[in-house]
Protein backbone atom coordinates (compact mmCIF):
# COMPACT_ATOMS: atom_id res chain seq x y z
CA UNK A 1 0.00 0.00 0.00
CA UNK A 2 1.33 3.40 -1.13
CA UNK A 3 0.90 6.70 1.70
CA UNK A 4 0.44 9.84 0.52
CA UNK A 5 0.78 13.43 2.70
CA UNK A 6 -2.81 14.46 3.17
CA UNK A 7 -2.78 18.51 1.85
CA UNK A 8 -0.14 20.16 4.06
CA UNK A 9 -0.49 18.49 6.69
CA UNK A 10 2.38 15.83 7.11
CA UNK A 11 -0.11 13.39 7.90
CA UNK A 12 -0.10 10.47 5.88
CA UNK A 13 -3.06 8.33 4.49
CA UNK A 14 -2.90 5.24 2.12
CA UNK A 15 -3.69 5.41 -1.20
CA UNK A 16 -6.78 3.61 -0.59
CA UNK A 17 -9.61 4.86 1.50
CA UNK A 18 -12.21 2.54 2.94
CA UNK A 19 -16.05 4.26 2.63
CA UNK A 20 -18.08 3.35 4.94
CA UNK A 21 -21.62 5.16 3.69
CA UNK A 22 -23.62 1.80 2.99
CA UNK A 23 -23.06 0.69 6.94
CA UNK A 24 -26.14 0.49 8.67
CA UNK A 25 -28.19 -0.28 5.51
CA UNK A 26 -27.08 -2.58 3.00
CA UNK A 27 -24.23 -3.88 5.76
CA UNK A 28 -24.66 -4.84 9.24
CA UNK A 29 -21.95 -3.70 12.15
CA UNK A 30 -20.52 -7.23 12.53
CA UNK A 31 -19.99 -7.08 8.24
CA UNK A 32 -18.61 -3.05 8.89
CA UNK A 33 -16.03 -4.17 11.62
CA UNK A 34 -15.01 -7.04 9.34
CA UNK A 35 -14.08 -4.41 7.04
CA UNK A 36 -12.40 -2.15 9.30
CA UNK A 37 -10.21 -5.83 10.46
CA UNK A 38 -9.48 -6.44 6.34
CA UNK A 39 -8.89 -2.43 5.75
CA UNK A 40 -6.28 -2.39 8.67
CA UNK A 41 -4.76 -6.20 7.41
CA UNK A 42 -3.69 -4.70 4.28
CA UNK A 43 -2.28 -1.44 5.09
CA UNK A 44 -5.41 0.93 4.64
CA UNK A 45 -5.51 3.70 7.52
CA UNK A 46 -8.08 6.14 6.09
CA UNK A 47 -11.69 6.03 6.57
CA UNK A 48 -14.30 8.02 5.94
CA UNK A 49 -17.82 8.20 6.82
CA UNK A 50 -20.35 11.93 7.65
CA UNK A 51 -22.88 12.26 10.23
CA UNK A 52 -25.43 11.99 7.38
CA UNK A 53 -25.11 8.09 6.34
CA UNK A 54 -25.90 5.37 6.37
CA UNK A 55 -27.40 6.23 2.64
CA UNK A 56 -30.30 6.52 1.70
CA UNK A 57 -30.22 9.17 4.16
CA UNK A 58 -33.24 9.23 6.51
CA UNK A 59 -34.35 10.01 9.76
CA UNK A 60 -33.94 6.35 11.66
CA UNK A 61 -30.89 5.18 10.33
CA UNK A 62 -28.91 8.98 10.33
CA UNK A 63 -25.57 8.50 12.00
CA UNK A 64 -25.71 4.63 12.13
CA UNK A 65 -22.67 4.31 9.97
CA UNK A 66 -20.37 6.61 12.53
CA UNK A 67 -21.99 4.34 15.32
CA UNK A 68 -20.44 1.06 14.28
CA UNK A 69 -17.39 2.77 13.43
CA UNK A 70 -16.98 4.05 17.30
CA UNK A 71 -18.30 0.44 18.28
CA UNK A 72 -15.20 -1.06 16.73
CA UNK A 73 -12.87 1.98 18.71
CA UNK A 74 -14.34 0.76 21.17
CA UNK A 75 -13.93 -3.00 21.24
CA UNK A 76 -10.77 -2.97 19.78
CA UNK A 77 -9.11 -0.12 21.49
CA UNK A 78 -7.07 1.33 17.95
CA UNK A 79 -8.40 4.09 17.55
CA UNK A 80 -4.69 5.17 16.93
CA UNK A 81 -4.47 3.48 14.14
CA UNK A 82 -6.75 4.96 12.08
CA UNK A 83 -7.29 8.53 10.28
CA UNK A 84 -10.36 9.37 10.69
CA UNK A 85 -12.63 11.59 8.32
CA UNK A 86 -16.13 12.65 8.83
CA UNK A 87 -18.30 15.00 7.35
CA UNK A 88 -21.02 17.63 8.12
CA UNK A 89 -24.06 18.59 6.22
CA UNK A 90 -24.64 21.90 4.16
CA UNK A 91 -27.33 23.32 3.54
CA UNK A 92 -30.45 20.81 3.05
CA UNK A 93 -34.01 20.68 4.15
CA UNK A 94 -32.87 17.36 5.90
CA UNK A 95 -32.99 18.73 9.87
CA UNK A 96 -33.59 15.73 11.07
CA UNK A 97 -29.58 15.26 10.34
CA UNK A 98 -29.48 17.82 13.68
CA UNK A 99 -32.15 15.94 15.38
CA UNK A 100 -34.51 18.47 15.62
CA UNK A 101 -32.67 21.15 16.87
CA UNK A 102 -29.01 22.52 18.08
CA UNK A 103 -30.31 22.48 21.61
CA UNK A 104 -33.16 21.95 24.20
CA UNK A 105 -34.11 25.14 23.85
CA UNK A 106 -33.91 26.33 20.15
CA UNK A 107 -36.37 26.77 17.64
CA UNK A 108 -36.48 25.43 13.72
CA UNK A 109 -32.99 25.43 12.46
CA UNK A 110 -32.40 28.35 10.97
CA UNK A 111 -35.02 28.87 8.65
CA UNK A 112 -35.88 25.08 8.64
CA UNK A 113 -32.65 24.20 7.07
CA UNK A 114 -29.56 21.91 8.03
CA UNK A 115 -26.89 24.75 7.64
CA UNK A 116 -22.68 25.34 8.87
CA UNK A 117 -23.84 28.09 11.24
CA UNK A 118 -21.09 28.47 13.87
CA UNK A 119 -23.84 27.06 16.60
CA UNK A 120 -25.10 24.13 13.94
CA UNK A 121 -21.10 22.98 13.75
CA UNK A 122 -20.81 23.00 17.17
CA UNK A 123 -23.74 20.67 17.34
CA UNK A 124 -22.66 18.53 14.61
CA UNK A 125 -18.89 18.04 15.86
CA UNK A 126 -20.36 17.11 19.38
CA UNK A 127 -22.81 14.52 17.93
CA UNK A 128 -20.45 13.00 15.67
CA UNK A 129 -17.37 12.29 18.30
CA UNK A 130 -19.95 11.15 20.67
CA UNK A 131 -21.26 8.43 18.26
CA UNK A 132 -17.81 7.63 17.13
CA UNK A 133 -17.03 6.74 20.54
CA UNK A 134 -13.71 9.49 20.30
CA UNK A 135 -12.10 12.76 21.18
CA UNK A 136 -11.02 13.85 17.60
CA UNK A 137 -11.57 13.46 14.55
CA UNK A 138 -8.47 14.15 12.40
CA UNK A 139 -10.12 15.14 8.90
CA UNK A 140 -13.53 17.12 9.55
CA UNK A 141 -14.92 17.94 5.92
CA UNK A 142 -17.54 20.36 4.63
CA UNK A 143 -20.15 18.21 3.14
CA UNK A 144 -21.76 20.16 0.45
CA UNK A 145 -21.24 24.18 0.85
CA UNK A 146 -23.56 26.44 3.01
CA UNK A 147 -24.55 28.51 -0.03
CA UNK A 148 -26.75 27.43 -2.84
CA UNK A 149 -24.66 25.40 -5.13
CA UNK A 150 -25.61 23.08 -7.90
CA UNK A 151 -22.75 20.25 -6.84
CA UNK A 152 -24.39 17.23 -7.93
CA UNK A 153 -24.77 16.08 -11.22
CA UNK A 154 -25.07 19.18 -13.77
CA UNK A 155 -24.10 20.06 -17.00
CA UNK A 156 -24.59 23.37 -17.08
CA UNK A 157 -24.25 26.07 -14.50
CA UNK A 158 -27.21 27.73 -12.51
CA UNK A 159 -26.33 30.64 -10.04
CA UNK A 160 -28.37 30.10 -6.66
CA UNK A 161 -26.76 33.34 -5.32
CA UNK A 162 -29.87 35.53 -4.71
CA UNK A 163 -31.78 32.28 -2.83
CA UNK A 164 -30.12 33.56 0.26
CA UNK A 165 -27.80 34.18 2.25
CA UNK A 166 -24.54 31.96 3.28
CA UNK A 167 -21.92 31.73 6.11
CA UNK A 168 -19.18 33.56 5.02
CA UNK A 169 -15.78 31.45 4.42
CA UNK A 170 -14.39 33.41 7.20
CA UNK A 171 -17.04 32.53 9.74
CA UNK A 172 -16.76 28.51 8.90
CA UNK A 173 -13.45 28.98 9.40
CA UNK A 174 -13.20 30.41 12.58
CA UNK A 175 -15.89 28.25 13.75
CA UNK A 176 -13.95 25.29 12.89
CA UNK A 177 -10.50 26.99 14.23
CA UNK A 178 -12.23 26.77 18.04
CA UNK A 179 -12.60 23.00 17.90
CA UNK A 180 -8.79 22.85 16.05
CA UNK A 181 -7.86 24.74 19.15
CA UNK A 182 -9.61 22.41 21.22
CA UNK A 183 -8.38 19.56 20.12
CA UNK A 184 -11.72 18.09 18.73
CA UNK A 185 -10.75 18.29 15.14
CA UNK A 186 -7.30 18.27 13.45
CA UNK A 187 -7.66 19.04 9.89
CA UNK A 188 -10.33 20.55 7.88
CA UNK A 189 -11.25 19.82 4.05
CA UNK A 190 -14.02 20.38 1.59
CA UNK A 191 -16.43 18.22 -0.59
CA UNK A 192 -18.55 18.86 -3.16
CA UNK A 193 -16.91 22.22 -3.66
CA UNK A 194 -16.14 24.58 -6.73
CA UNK A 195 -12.85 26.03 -8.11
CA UNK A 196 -14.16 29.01 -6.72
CA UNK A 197 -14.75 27.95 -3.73
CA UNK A 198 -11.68 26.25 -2.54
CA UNK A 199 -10.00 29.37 -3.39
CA UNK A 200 -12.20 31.36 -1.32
CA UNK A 201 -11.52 29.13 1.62
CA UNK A 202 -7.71 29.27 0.75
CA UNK A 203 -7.80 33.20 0.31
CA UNK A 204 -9.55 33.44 3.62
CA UNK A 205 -7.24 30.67 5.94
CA UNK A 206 -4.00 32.57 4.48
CA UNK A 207 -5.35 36.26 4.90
CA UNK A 208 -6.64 35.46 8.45
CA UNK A 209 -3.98 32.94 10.23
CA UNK A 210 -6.70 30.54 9.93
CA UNK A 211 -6.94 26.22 9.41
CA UNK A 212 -6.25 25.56 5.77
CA UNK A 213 -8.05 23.40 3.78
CA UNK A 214 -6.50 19.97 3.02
CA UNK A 215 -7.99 17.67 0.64
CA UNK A 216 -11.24 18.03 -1.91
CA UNK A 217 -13.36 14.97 -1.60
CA UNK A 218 -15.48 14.95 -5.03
CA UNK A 219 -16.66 12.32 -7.20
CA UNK A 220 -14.08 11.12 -10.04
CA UNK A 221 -14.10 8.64 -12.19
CA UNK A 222 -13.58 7.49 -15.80
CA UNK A 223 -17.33 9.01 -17.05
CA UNK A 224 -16.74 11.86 -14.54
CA UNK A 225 -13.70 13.76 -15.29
CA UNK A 226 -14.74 17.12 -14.44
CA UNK A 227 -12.44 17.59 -11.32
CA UNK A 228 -9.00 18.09 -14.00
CA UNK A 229 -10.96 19.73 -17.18
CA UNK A 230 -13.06 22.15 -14.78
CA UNK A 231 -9.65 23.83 -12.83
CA UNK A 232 -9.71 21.67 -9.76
CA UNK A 233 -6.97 19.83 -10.63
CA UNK A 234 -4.61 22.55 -11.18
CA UNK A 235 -5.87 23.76 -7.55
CA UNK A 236 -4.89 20.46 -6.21
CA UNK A 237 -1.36 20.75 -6.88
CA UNK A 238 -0.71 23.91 -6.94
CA UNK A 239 -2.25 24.88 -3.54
CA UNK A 240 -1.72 21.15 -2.27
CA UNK A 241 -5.13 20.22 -1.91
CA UNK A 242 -5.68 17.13 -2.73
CA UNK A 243 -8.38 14.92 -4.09
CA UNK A 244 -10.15 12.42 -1.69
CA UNK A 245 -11.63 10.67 -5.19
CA UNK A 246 -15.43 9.54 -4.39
CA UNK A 247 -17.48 7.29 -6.59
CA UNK A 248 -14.46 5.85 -8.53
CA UNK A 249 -16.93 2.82 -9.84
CA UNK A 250 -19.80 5.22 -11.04
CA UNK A 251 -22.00 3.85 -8.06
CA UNK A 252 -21.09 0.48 -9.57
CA UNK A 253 -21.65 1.05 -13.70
CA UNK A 254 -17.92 0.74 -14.11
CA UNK A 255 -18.04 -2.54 -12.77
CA UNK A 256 -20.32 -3.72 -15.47
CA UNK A 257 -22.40 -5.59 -12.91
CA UNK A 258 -25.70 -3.68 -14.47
CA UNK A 259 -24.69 -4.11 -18.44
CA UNK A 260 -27.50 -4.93 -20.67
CA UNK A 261 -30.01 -4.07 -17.77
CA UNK A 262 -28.72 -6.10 -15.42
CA UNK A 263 -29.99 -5.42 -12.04
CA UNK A 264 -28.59 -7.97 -9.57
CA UNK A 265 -30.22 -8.81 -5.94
CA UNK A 266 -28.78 -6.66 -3.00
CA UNK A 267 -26.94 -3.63 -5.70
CA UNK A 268 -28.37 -0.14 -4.88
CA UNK A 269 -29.96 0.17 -7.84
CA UNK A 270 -32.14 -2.99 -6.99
CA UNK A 271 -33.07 -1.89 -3.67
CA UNK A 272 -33.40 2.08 -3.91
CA UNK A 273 -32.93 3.11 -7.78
CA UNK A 274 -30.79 6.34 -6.89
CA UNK A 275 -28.04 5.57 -9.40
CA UNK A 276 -29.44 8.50 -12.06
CA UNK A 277 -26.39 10.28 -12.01
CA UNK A 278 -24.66 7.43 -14.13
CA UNK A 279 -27.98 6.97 -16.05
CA UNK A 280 -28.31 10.71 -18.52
CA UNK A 281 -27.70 10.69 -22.06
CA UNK A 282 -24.37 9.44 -23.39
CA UNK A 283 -23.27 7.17 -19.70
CA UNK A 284 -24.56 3.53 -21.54
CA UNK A 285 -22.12 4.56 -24.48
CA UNK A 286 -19.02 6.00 -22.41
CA UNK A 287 -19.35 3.21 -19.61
CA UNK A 288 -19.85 0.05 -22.05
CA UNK A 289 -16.46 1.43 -23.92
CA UNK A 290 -14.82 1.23 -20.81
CA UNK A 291 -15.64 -2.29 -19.84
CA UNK A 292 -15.24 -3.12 -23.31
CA UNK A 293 -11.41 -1.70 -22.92
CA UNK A 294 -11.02 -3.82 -19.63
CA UNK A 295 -11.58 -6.70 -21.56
CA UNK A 296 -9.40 -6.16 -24.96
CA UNK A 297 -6.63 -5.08 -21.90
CA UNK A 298 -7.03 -8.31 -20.22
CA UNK A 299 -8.04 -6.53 -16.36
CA UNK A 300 -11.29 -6.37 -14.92
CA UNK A 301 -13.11 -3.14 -15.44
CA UNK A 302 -12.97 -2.47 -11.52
CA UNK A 303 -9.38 -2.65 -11.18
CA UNK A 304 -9.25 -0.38 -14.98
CA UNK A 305 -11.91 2.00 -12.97
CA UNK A 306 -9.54 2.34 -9.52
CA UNK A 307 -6.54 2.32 -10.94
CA UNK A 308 -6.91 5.33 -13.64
CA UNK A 309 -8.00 7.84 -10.59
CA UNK A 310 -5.21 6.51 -7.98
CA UNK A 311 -2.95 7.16 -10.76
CA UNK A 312 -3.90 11.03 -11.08
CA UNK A 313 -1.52 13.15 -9.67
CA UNK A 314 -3.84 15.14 -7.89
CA UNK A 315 -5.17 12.62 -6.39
CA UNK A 316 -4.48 11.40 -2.36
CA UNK A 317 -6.77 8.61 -1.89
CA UNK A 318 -9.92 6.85 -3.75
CA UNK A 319 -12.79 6.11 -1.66
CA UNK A 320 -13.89 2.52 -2.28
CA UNK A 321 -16.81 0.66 -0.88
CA UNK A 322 -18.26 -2.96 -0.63
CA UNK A 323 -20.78 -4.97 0.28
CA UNK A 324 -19.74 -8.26 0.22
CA UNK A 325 -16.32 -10.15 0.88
CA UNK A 326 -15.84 -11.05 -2.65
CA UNK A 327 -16.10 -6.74 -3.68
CA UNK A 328 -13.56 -5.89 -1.31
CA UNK A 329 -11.13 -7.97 -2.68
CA UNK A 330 -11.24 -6.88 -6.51
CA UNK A 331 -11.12 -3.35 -4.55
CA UNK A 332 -8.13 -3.84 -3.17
CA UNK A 333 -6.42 -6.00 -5.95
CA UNK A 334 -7.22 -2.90 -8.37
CA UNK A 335 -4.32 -0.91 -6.49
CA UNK A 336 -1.55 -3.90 -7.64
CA UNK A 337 -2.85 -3.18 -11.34
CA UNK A 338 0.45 -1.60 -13.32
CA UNK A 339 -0.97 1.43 -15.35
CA UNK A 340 1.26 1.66 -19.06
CA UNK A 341 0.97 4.31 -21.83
CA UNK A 342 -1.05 1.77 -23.79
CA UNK A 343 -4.26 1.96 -21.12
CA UNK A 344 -3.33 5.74 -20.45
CA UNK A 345 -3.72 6.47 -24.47
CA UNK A 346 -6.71 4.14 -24.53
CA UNK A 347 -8.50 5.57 -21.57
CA UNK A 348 -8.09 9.17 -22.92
CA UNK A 349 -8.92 8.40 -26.56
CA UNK A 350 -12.17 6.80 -24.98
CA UNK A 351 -13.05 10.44 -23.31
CA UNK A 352 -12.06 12.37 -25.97
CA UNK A 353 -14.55 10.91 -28.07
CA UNK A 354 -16.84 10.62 -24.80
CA UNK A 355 -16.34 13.58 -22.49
CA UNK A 356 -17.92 13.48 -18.89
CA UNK A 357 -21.43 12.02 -19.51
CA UNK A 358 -21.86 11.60 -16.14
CA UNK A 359 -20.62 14.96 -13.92
């Protein structure tokens, strides 16, 4: 297993990342701390999880996943051995993700909306090192951003700048410098950001003395290249932020395991059809001349899929997931794939032709 200096930070993470998101729904705990025992076996020290999941998000099972993660702290008493990332919520209509409230004795959340309101991270920080059964978390990330921002699956840009107002950059900052301070958090990074935003943040942390940002944790992938063509890339080395790669697999499309309308028992499109971001106009084409290219290359498309984004140079760690014994294993042979010029000129003739279908 390769390491890799997380941002600035001289902390070091493998190359591999082990999500945790489908814990508490399509996994049990005693299936999650199996994974945490395999993850650790072969060298992978990162995890990451937010206080939203397990996914689908919803009110009974919110926070489940960073549950069994502080179960297994707890039982097997390594919490040293791990680096840690969590995540909180942006702005979302989802306030049952606070519980109800930031206290006994507040009203709606701010306007009826999950937000990162100095007094709704507070809450959030609190909730999430009491479920994971620790006193820090060492990478605390920004979920989605406070303002309106269309982050998820677009093709062309919409301002939501006059829907309200946001926490300034400045204010999240300093509300996440008092738990840095305290000792609650280490480092601080961003998800589901803009260009523009992770300069903002950067601007503001080097004007004001205040915690820089450290990694970028946004989807990437072979039919979701947007993170080097858009200017995030160039941000990522330059500025030393680096990518914390999410959805490497397309939600499992690059696996071919739904080809030709395959649907198999237990996949997430079988039990809650929320896979549309790999399903627009143009993903069948892109995705099937992938797996296509797995084949003529003699690997299987999951190690093609994991291999191409650990290989970025912007890139710290891919997030992988599984659900069964058998997944995690292709997952972590994928790493031990050698990349060549051959599958590098292949791979990029492939988008040329087929350019992000799936952002």
């Amino acid at each position: 297993m390769q390491y890799r200096e997380l941002g600035r930070t001289g902390l070091q993470v493998s190359a591999a990342c082990l999500g945790t998101m489908m814990w508490g729904e399509q996994n049990d705990e005693a299936f999650g701390h199996a994974q945490m025992d395999m993850a650790l076996d072969r060298g992978v020290n990162f995890f990451d999880t937010a206080e939203m999941y397990t996914v689908p998000p919803k009110p009974d099972t919110q926070g489940e996943t960073e549950r069994i993660i502080g179960a297994w702290f707890k039982a097997r008493g390594n919490r040293d051995k791990v680096v840690l990332a969590t995540k909180i919520a942006g702005r979302s209509p989802m306030i049952w993700t606070r519980q109800g409230g930031v206290s006994a004795n507040d009203g709606p959340l701010d306007g009826g909306m999950t937000r990162q309101t100095r007094q709704q991270i507070d809450y959030a920080i609190m909730a999430s090192l009491k479920r994971l059964q620790t006193d820090y978390i060492d990478l605390y990330q920004l979920h989605w951003p406070d303002r309106g921002y269309a982050g998820f699956g677009f093709q062309t840009y919409r301002d939501y700048a006059d829907t309200g107002e946001w926490e300034k950059f400045e204010t999240i900052l300093e509300s996440l410098d008092a738990h840095v301070k305290a000792g609650r958090i280490r480092h601080i990074g961003v998800s589901n950001e803009s260009p523009w935003g992770v300069m903002r943040f950067i601007a503001e942390s080097e004007r004001r003395g205040l915690p820089r940002m450290a990694s970028i944790q946004n989807a990437y992938n072979l039919v979701n290249r947007s993170f080097e063509t858009g200017g995030l890339a160039e941000i990522a080395l330059r500025e030393q932020v680096g990518l914390l790669a999410y959805s490497p697999l397309g939600q499992g499309y690059l696996t071919g395991k739904y080809r030709h309308g395959a649907v198999p028992e237990g996949s997430r499109k079988k039990l809650f059809q929320r896979l549309n971001r790999y399903e627009g106009v143009g993903a069948d084409a892109a995705i099937n001349a992938y797996l296509d290219l797995a084949a003529e290359m003699g690997v299987t498309p999951t190690a093609l899929a994991l291999k191409f984004v650990d290989t970025r140079p912007w890139t710290t760690s891919t997030i992988f997931g599984a659900t069964t014994v058998m997944q995690f294993e292709a997952d972590m042979a994928a790493f031990d794939l050698t990349w060549n010029d051959e599958i590098q000129k292949r791979v990029d003739d492939i988008h040329k032709a087929r350019p992000n279908p799936c952002p």
